[in-house]
Protein backbone atom coordinates (compact mmCIF):
# COMPACT_ATOMS: atom_id res chain seq x y z
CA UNK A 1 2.70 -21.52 8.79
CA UNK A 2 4.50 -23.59 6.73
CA UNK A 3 5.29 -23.74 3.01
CA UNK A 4 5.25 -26.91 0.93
CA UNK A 5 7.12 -26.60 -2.35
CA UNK A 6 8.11 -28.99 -5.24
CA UNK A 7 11.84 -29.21 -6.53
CA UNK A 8 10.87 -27.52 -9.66
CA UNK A 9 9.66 -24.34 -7.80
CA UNK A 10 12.48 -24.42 -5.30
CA UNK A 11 15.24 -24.68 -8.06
CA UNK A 12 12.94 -21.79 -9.92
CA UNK A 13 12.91 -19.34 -6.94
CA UNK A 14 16.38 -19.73 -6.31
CA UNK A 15 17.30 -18.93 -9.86
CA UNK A 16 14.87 -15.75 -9.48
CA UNK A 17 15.74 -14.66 -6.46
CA UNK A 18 19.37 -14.46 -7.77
CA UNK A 19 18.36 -11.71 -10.28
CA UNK A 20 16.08 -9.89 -8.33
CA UNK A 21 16.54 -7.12 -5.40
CA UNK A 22 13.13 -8.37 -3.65
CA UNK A 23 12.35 -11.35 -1.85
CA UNK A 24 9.41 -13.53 -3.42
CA UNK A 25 5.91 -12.36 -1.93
CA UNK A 26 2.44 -14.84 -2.04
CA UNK A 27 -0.02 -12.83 -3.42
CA UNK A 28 -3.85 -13.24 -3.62
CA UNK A 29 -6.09 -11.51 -6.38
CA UNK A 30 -9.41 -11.65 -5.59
CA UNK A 31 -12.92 -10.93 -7.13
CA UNK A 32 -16.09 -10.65 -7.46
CA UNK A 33 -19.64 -9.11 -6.25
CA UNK A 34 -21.84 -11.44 -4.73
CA UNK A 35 -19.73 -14.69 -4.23
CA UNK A 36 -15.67 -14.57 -4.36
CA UNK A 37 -12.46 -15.93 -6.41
CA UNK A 38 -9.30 -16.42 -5.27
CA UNK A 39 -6.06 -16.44 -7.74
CA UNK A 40 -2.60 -16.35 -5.92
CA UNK A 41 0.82 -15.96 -7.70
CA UNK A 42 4.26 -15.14 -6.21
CA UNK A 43 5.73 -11.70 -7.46
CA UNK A 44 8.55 -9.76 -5.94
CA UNK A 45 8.36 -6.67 -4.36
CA UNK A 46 9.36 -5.03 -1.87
CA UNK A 47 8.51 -5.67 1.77
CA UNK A 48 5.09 -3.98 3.69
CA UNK A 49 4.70 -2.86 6.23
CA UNK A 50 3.37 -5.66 8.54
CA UNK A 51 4.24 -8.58 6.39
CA UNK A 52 4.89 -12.04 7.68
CA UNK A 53 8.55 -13.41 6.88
CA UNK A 54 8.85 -17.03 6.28
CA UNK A 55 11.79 -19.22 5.31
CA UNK A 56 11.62 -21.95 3.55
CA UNK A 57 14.51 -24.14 1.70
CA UNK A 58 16.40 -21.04 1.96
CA UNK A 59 13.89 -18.64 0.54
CA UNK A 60 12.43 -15.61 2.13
CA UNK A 61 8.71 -14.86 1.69
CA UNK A 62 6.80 -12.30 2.15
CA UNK A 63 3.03 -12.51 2.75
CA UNK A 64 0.56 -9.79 3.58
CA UNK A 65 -2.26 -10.17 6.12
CA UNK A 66 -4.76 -9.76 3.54
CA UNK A 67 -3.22 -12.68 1.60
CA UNK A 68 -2.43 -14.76 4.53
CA UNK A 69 -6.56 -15.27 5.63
CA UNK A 70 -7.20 -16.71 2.12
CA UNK A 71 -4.07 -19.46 2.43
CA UNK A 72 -4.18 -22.60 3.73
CA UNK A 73 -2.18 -23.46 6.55
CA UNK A 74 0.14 -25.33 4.39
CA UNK A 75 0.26 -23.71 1.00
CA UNK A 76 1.82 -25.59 -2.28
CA UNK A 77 4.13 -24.31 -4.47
CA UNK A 78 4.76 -25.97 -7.52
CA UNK A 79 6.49 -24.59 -10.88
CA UNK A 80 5.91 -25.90 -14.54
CA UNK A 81 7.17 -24.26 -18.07
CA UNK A 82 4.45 -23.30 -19.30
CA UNK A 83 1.55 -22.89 -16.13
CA UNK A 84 4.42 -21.00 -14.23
CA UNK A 85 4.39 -20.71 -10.18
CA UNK A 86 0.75 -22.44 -9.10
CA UNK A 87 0.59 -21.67 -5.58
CA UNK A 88 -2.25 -23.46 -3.31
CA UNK A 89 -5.39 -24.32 -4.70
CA UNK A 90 -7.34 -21.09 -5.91
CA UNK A 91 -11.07 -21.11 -5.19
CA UNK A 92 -14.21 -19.53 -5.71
CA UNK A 93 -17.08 -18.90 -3.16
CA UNK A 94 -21.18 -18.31 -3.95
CA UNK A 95 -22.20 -16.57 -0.99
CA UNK A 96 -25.14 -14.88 -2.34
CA UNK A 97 -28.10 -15.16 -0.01
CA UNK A 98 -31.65 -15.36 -1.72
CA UNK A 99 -34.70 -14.34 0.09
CA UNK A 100 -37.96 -15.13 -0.87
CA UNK A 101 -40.87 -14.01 0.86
């Protein structure tokens, strides 16, 4: 897997990762009943158990396995004043099946 990121989000992480004791995880909220959203975001935390390490541009990241099914094989980062970190394209999913008899 690797990570795509813009200058703005590398400069951003960089500056982050500085003041924090955690490395920068991809994280994916998710939601829903019958169909499903996805929302990711980078936090920092501490490492799980299992993760998957990857380095890019000299940053660390963590990502967990349940995070890692709903990412792309090449994820986007990209970093903005006032949208913060956008990471990959979040989605939603109708899988609701109907039946009529």
């Amino acid at each position: 897997m690797m990570i795509k990121m813009t200058e703005a989000a590398i400069n951003k992480l960089k500056e982050m990762s500085a003041n924090e004791k955690h490395n920068p995880r991809i994280d994916a909220e998710v939601s829903g009943g019958c169909g499903i959203s996805v929302k990711f975001s980078i936090v920092f935390d501490e490492p799980r158990r299992n993760d998957l390490c990857i380095e890019m541009e000299g940053i660390q990241f963590q990502i967990d396995r349940f995070t890692k099914r709903y990412l792309d094989e090449e994820p986007h980062i990209d970093y903005g004043e006032e949208q913060g970190f956008v990471v990959g394209e979040s989605f939603a999913s109708s899988a609701c099946a109907i039946q009529f008899d």
